[in-house]
N, C-alpha and C. Protein backbone atom coordinates (compact mmCIF):
# COMPACT_ATOMS: atom_id res chain seq x y z
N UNK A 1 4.34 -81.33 -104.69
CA UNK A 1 3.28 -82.07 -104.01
C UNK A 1 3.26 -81.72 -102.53
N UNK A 2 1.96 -81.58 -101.73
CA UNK A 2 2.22 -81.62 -100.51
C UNK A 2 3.07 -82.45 -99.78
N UNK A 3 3.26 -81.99 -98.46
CA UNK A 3 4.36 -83.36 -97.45
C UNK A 3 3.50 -83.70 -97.55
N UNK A 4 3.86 -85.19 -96.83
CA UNK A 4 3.11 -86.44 -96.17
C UNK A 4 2.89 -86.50 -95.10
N UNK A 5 1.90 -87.33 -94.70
CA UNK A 5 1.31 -86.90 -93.67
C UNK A 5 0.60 -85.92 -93.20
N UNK A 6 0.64 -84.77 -92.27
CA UNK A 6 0.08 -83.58 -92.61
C UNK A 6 -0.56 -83.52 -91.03
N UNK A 7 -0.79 -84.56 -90.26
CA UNK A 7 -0.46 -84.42 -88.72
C UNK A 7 -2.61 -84.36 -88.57
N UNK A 8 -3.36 -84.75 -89.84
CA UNK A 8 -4.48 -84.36 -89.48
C UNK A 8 -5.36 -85.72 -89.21
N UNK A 9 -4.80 -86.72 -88.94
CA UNK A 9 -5.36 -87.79 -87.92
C UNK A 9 -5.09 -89.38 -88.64
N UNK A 10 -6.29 -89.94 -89.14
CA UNK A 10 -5.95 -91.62 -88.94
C UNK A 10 -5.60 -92.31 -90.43
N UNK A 11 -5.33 -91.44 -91.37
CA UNK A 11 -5.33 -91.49 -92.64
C UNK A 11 -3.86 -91.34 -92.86
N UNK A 12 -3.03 -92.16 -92.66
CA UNK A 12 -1.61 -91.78 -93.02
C UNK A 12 -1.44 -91.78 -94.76
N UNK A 13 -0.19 -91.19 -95.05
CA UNK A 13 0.21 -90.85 -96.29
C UNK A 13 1.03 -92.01 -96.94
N UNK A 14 0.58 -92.57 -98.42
CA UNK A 14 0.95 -94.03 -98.36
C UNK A 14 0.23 -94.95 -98.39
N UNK A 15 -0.79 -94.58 -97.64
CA UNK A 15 -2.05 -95.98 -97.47
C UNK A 15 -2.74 -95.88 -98.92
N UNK A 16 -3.08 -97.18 -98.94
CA UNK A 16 -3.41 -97.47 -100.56
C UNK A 16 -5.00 -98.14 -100.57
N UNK A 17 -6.04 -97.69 -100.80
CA UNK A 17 -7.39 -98.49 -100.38
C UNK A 17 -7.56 -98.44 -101.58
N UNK A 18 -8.80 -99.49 -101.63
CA UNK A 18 -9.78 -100.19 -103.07
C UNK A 18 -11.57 -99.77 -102.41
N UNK A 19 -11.81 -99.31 -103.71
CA UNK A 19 -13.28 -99.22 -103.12
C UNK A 19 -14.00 -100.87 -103.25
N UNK A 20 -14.76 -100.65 -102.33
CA UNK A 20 -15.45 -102.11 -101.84
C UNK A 20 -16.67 -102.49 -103.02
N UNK A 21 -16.51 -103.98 -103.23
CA UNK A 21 -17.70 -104.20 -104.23
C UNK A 21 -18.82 -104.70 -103.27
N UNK A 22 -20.06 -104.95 -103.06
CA UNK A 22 -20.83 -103.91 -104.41
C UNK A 22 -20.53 -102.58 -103.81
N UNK A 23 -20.26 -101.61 -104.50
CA UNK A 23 -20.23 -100.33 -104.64
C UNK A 23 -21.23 -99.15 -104.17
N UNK A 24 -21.06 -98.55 -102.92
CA UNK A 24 -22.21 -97.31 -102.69
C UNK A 24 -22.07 -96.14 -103.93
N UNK A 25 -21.07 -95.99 -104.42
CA UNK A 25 -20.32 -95.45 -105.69
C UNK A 25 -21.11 -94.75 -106.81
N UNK A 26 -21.76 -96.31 -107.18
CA UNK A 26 -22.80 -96.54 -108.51
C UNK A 26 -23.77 -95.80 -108.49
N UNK A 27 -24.05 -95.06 -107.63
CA UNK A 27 -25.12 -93.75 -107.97
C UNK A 27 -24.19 -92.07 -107.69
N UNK A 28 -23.86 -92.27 -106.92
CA UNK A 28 -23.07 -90.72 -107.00
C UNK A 28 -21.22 -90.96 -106.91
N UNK A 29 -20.48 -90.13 -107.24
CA UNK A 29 -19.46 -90.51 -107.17
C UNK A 29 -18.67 -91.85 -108.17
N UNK A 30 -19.27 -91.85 -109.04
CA UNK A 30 -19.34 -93.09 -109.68
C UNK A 30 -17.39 -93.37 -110.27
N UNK A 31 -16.58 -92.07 -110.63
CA UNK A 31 -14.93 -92.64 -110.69
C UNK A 31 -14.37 -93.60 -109.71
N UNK A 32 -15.14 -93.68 -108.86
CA UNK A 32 -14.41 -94.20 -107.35
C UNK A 32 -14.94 -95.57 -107.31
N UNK A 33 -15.97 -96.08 -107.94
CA UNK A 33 -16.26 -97.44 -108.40
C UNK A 33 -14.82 -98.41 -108.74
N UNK A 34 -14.43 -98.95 -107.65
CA UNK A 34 -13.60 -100.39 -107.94
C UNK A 34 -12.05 -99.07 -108.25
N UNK A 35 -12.33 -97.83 -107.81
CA UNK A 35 -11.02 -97.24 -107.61
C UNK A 35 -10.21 -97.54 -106.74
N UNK A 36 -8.79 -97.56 -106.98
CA UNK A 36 -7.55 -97.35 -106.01
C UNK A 36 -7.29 -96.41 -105.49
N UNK A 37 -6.90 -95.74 -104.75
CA UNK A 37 -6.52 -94.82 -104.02
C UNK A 37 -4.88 -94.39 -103.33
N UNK A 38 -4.35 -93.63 -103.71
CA UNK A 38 -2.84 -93.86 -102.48
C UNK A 38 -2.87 -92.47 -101.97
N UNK A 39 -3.12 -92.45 -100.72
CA UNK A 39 -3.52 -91.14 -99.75
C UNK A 39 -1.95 -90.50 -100.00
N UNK A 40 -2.30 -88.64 -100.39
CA UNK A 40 -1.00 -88.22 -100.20
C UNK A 40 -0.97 -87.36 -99.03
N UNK A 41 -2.05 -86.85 -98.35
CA UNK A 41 -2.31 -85.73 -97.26
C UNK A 41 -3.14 -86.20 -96.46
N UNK A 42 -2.69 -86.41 -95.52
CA UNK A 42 -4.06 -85.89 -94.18
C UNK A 42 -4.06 -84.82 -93.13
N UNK A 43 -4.68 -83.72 -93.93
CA UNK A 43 -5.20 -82.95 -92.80
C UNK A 43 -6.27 -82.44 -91.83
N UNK A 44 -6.33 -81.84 -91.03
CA UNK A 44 -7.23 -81.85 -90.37
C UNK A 44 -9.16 -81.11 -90.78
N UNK A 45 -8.58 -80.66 -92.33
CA UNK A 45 -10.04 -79.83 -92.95
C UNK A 45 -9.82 -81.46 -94.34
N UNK A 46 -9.06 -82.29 -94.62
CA UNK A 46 -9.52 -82.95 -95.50
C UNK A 46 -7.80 -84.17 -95.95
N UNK A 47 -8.87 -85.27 -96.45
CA UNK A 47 -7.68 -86.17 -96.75
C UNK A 47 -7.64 -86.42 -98.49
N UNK A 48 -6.63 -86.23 -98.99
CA UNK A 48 -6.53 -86.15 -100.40
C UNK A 48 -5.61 -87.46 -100.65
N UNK A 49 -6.12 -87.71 -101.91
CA UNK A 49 -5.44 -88.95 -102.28
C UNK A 49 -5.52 -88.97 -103.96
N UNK A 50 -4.69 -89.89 -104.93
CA UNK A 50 -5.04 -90.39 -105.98
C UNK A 50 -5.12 -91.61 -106.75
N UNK A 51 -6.34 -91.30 -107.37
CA UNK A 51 -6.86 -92.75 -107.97
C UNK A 51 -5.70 -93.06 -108.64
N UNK A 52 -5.46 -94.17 -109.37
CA UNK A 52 -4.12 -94.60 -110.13
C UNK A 52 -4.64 -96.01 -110.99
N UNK A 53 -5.60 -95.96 -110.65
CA UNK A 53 -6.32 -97.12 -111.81
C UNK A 53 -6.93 -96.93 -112.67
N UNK A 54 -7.26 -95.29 -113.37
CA UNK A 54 -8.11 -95.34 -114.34
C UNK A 54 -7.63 -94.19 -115.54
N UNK A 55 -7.22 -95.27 -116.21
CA UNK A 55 -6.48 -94.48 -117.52
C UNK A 55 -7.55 -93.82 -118.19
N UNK A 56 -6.91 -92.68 -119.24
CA UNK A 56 -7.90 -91.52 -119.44
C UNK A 56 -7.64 -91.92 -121.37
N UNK A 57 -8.29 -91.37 -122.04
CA UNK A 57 -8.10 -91.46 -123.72
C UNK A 57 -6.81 -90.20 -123.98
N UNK A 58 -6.53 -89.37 -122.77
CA UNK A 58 -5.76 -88.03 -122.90
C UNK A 58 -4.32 -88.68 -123.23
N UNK A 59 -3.54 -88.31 -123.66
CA UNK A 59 -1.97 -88.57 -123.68
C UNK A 59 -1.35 -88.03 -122.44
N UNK A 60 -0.27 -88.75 -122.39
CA UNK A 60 0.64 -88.03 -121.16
C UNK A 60 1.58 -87.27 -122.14
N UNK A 61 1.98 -85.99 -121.85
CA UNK A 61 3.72 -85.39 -122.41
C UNK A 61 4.54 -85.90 -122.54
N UNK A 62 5.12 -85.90 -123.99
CA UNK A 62 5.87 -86.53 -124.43
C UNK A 62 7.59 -85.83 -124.88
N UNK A 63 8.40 -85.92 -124.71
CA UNK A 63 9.56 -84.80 -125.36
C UNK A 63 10.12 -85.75 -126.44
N UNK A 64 9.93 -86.60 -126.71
CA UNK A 64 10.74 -87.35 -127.66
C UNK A 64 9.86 -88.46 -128.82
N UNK A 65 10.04 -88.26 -130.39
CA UNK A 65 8.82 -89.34 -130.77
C UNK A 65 9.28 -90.75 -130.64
N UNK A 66 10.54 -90.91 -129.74
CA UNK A 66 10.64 -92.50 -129.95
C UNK A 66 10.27 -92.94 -128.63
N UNK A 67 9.49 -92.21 -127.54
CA UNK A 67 9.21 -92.70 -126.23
C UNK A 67 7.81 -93.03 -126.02
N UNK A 68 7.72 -93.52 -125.55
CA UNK A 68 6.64 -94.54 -125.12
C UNK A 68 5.45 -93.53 -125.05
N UNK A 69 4.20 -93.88 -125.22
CA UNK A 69 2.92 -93.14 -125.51
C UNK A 69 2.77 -93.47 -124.30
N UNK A 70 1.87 -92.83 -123.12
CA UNK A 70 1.33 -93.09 -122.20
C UNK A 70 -0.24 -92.35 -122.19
N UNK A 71 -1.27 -92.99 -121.84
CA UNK A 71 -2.52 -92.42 -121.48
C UNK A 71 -2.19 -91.25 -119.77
N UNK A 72 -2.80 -90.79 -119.42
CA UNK A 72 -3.00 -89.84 -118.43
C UNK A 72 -3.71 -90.39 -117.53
N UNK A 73 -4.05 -91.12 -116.15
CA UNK A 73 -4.83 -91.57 -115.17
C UNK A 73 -5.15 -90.52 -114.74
N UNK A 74 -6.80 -90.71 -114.39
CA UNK A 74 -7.63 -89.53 -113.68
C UNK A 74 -7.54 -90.14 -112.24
N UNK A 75 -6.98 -88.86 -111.37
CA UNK A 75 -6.64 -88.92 -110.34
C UNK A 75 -7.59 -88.74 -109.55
N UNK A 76 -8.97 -87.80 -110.10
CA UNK A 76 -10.21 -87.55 -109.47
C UNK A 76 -10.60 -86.09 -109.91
N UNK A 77 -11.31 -85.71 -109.11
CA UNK A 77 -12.47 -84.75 -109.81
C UNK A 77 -11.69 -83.11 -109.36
N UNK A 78 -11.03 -83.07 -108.60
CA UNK A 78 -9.89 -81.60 -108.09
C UNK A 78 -8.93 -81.54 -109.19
N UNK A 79 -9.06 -79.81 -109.61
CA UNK A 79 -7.68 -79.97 -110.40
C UNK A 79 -6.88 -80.05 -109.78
N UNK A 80 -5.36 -80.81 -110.50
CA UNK A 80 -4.44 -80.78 -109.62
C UNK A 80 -3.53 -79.24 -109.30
N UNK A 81 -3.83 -78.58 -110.38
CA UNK A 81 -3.51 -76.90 -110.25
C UNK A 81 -4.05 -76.33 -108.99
N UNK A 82 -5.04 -76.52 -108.47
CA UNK A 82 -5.38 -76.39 -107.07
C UNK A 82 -4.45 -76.58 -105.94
N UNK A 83 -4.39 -77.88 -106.10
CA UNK A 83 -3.40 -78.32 -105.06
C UNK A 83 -2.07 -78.01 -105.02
N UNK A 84 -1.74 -78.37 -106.38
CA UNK A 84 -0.08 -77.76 -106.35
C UNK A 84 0.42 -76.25 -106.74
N UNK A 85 -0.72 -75.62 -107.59
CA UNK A 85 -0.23 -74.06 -107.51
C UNK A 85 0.62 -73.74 -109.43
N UNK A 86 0.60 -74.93 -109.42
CA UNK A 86 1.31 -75.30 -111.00
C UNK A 86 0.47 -76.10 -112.09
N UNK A 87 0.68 -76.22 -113.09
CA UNK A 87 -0.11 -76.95 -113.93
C UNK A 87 0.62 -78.32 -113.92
N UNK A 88 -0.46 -79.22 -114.71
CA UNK A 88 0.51 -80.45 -115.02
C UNK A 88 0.27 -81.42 -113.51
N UNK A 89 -0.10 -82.69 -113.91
CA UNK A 89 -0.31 -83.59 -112.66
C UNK A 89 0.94 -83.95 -112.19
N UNK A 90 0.95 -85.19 -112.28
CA UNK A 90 1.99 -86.41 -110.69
C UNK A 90 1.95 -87.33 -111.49
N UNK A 91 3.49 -87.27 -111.60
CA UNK A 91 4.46 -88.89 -111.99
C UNK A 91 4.24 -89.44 -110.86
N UNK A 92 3.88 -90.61 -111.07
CA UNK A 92 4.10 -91.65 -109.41
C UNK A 92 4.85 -92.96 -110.26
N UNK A 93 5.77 -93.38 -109.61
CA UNK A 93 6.46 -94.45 -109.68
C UNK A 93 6.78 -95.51 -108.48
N UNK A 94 7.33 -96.38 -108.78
CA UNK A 94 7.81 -97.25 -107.45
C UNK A 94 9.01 -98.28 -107.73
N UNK A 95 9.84 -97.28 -108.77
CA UNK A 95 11.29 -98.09 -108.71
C UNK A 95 11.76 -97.45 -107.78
N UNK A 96 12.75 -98.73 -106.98
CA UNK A 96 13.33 -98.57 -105.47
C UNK A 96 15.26 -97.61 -106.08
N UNK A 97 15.46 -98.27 -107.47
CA UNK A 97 16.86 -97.10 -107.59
C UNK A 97 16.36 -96.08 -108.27
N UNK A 98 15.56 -95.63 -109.07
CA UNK A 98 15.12 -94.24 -108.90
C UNK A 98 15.11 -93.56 -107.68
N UNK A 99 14.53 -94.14 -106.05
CA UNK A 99 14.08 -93.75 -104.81
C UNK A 99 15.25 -93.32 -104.74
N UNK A 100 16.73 -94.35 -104.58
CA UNK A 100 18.22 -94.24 -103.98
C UNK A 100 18.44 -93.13 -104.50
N UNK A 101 17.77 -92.82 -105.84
CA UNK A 101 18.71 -91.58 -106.31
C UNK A 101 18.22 -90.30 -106.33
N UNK A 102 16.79 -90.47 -105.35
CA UNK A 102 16.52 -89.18 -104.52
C UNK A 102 15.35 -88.66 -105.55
N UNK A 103 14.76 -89.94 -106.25
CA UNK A 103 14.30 -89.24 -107.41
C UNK A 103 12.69 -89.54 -106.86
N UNK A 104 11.76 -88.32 -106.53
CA UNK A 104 10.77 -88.35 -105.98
C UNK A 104 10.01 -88.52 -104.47
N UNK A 105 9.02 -87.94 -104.04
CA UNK A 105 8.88 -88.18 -102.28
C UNK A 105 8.25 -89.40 -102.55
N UNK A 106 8.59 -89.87 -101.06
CA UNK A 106 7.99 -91.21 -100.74
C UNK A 106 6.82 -91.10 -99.68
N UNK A 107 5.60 -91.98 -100.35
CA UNK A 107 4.27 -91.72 -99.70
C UNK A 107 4.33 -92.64 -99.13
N UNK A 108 4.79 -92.82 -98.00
CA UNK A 108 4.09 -93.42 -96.66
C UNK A 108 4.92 -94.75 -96.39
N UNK A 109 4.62 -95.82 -96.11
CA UNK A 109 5.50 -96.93 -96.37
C UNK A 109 4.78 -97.60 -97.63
N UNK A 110 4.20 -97.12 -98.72
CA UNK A 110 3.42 -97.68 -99.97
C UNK A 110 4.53 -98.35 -100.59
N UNK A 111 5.60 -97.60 -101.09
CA UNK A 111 6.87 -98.23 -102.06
C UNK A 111 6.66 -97.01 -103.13
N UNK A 112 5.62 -96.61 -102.92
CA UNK A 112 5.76 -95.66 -104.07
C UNK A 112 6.26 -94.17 -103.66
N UNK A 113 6.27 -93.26 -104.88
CA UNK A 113 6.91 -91.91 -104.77
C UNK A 113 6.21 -91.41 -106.08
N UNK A 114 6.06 -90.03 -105.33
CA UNK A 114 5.22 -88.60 -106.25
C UNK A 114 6.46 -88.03 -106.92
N UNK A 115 6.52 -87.67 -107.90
CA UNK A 115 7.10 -86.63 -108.42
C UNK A 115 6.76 -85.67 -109.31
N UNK A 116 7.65 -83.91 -109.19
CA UNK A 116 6.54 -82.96 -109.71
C UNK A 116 7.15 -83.59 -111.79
N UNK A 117 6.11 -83.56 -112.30
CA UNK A 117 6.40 -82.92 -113.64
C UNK A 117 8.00 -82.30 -114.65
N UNK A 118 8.47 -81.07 -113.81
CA UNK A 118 9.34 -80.76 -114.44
C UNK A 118 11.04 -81.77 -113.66
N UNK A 119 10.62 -82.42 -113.24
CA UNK A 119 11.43 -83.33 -112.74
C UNK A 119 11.80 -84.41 -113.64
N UNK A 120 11.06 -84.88 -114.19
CA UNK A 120 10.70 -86.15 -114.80
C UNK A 120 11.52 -86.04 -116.59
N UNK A 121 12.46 -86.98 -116.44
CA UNK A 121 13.10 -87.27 -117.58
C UNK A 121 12.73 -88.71 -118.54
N UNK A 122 12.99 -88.59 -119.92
CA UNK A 122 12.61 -89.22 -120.56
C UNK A 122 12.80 -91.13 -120.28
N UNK A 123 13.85 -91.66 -119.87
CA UNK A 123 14.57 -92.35 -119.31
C UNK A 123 13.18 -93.02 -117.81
N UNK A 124 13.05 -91.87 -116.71
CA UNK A 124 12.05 -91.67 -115.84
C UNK A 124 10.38 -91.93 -115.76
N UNK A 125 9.99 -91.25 -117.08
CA UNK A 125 8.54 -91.58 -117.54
C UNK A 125 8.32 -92.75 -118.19
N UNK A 126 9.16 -93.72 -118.27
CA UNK A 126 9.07 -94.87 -118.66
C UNK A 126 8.51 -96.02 -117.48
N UNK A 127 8.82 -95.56 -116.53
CA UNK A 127 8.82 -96.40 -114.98
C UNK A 127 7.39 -95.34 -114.31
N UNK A 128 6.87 -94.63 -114.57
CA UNK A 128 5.81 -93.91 -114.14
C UNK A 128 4.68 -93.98 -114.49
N UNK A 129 3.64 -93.36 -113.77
CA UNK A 129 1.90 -93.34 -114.04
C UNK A 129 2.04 -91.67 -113.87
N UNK A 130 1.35 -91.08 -114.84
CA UNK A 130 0.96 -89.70 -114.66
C UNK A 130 -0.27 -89.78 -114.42
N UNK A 131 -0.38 -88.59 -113.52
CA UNK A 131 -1.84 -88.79 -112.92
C UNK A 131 -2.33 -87.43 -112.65
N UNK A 132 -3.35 -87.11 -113.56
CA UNK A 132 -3.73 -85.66 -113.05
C UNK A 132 -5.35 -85.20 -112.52
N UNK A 133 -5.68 -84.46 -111.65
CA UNK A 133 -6.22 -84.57 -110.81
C UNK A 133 -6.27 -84.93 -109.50
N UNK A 134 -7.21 -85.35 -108.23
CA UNK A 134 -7.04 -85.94 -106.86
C UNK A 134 -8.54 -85.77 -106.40
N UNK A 135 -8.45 -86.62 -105.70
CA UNK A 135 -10.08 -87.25 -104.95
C UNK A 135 -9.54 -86.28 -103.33
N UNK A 136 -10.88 -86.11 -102.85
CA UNK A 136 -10.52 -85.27 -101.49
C UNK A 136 -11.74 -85.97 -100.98
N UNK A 137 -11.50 -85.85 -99.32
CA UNK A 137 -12.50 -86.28 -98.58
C UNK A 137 -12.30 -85.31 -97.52
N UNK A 138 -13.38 -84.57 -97.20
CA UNK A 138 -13.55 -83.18 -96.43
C UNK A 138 -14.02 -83.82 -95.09
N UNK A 139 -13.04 -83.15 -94.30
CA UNK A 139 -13.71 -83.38 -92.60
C UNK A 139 -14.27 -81.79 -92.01
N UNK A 140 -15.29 -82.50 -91.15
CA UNK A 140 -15.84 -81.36 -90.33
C UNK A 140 -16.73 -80.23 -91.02
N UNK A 141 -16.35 -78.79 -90.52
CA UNK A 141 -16.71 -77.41 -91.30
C UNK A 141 -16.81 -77.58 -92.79
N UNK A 142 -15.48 -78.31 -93.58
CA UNK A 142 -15.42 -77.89 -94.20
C UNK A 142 -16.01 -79.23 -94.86
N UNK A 143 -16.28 -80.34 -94.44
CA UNK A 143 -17.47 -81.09 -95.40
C UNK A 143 -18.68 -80.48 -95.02
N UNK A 144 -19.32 -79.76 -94.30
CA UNK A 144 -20.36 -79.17 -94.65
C UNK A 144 -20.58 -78.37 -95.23
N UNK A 145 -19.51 -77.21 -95.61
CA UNK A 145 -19.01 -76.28 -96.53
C UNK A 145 -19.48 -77.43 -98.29
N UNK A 146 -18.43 -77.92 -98.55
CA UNK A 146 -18.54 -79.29 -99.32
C UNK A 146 -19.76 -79.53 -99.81
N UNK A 147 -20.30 -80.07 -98.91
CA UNK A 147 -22.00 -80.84 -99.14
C UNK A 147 -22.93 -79.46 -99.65
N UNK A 148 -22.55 -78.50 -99.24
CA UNK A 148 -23.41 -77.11 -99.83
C UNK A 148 -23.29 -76.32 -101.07
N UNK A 149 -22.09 -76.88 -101.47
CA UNK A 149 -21.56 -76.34 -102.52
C UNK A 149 -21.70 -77.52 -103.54
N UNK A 150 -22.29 -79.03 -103.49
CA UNK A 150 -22.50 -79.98 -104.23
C UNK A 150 -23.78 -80.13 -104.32
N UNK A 151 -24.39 -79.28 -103.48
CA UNK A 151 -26.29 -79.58 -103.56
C UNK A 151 -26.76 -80.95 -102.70
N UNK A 152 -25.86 -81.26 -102.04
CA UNK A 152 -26.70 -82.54 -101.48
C UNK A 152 -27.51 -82.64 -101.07
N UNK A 153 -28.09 -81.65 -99.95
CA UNK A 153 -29.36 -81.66 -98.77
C UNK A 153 -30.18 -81.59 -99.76
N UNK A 154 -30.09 -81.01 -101.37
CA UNK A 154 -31.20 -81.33 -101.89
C UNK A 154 -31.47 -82.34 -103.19
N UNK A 155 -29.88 -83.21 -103.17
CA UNK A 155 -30.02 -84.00 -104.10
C UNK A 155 -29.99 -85.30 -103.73
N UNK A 156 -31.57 -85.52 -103.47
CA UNK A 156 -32.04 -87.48 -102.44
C UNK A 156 -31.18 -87.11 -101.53
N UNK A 157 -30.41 -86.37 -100.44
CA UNK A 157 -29.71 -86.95 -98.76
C UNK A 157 -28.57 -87.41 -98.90
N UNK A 158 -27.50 -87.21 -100.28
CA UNK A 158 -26.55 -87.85 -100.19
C UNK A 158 -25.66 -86.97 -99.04
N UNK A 159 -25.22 -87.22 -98.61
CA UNK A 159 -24.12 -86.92 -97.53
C UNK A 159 -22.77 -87.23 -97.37
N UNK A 160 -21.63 -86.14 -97.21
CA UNK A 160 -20.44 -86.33 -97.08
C UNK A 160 -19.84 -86.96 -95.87
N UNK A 161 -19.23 -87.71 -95.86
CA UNK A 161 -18.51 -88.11 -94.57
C UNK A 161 -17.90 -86.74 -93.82
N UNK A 162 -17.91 -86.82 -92.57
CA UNK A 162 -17.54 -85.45 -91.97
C UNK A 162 -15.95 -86.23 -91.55
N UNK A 163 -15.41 -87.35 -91.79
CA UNK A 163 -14.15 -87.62 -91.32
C UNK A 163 -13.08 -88.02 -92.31
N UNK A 164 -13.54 -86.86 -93.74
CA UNK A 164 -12.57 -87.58 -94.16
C UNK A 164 -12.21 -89.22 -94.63
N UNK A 165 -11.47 -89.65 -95.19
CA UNK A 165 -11.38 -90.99 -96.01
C UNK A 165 -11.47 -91.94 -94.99
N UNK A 166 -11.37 -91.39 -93.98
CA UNK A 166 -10.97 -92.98 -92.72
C UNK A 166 -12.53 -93.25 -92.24
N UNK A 167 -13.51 -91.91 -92.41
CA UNK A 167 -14.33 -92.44 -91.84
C UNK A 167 -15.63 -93.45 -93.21
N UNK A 168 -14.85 -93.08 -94.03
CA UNK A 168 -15.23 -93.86 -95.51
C UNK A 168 -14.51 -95.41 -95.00
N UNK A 169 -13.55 -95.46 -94.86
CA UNK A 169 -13.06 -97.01 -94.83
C UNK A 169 -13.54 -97.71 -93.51
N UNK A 170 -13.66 -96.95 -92.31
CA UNK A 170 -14.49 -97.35 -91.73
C UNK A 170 -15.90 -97.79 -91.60
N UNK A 171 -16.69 -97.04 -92.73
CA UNK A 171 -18.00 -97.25 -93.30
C UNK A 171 -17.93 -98.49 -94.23
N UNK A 172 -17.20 -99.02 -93.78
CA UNK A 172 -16.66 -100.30 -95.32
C UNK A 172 -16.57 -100.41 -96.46
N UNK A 173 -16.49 -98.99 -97.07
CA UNK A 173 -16.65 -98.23 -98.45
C UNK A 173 -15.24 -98.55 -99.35
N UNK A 174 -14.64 -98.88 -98.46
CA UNK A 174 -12.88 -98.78 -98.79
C UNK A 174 -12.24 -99.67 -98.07
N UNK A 175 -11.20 -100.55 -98.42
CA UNK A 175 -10.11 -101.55 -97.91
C UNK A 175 -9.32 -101.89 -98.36
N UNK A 176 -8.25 -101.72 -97.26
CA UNK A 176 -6.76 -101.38 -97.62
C UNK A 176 -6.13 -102.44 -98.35
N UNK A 177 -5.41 -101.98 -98.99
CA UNK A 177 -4.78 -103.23 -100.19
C UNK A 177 -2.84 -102.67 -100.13
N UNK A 178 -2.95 -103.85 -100.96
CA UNK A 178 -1.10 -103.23 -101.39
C UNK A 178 -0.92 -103.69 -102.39
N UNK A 179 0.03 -102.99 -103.02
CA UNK A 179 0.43 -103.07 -104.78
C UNK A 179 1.43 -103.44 -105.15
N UNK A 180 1.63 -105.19 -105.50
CA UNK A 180 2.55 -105.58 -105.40
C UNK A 180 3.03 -105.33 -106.70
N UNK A 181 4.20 -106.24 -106.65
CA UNK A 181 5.36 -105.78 -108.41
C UNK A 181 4.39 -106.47 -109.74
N UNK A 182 3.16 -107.41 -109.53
CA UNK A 182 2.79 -107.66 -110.63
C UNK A 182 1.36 -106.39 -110.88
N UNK A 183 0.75 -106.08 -109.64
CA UNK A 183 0.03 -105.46 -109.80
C UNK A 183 0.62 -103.94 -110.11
N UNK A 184 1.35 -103.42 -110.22
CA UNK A 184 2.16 -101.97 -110.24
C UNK A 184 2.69 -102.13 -112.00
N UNK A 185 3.10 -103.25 -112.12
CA UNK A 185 3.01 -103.85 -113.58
C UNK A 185 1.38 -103.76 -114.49
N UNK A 186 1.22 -104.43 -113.74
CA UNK A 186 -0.18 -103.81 -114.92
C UNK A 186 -0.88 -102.44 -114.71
N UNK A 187 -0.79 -101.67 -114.05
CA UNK A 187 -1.13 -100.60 -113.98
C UNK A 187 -0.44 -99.17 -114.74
N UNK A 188 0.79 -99.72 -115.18
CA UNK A 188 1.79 -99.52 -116.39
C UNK A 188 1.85 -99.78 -117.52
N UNK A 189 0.89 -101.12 -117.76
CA UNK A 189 0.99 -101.77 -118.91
C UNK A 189 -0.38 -101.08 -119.42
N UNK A 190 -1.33 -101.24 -118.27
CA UNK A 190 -2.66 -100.30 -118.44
C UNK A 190 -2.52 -99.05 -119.34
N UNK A 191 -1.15 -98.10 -118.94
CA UNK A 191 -1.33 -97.09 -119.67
C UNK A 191 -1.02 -96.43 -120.48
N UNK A 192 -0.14 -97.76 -120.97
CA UNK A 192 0.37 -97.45 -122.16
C UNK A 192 -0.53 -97.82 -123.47
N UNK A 193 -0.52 -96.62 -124.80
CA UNK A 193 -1.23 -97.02 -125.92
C UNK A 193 -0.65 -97.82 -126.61
């Protein structure tokens, strides 16, 4: 997974937003409707993050038939092969002795931690959300790059934020939340079949 942080401005790594109801969403962009978010990058061409609330009908990998079935959360519309260079999404968890035992990076002051795939033991994916894919929010050049390559100028004026996710939460599109032990609980319980 990328580091954290990433030194590209007001979007730290860790921060956890909810999209705002009613929803600008509901016509374009519609995964991000009443989505969660936990930012893993901010850089200065774009801030990436993943959804973690929306279980998929896909299975997660399994190595054993007596372990727990898990659905796959869509992380967003980027493969995650893009980003990481490898196949296969992001265990995210937020047990604190998994953390002690070095097991996964820690995003931001969230409580939670990324980990790659071939990391992840049977024991491990029990306490995890797999999540494949990631939502990006393009600043500058390269949201206009973005917006040209999505057709916007000619589909009704939708328009990309040129700042990246902060200038989305600043638009009141998004607000910051935190995920406590009952809510991190159901988002587990969510994905299991």
């Amino acid at each position: 997974p990328p580091p954290p942080g990433g030194g590209g401005g007001g979007t730290p790594a860790g921060l956890v937003v909810r999209a705002t109801v009613p929803s600008d969403f509901l016509l374009s962009d519609q995964h991000l409707h009443k989505g969660v978010v936990v930012v893993l990058q901010d850089t200065p061409e774009a801030t990436i993050g993943l959804m973690i609330n929306r279980p998929t009908n896909t299975l997660a990998p399994r190595f054993s038939p007596y372990e727990t079935v898990r659905r796959v959360c869509f992380g967003g519309p980027y493969s995650t092969q893009s980003l990481t260079g490898r196949p296969g999404g992001f265990w995210v968890h937020r047990n604190p002795e998994l953390a002690a035992k070095g097991f996964g990076m820690p995003l931001g002051e969230s409580g939670l931690y990324v980990v790659a795939p071939h990391r992840v033991g049977e024991q491990e994916r029990n306490q995890c959300l797999f999540v494949e894919g990631f939502c990006m929010w393009p600043k500058g050049a390269f949201a206009k790059n973005e917006e040209i390559k999505r057709g916007a100028p000619w589909k009704g004026n939708v328009r990309l934020a040129e700042g990246g996710l902060q200038s989305e939460i600043d638009a009141g599109r998004f607000e910051h939340v935190t995920i406590s032990d009952e809510a991190w609980h159901g988002l587990l319980t969510a994905a299991i079949t």
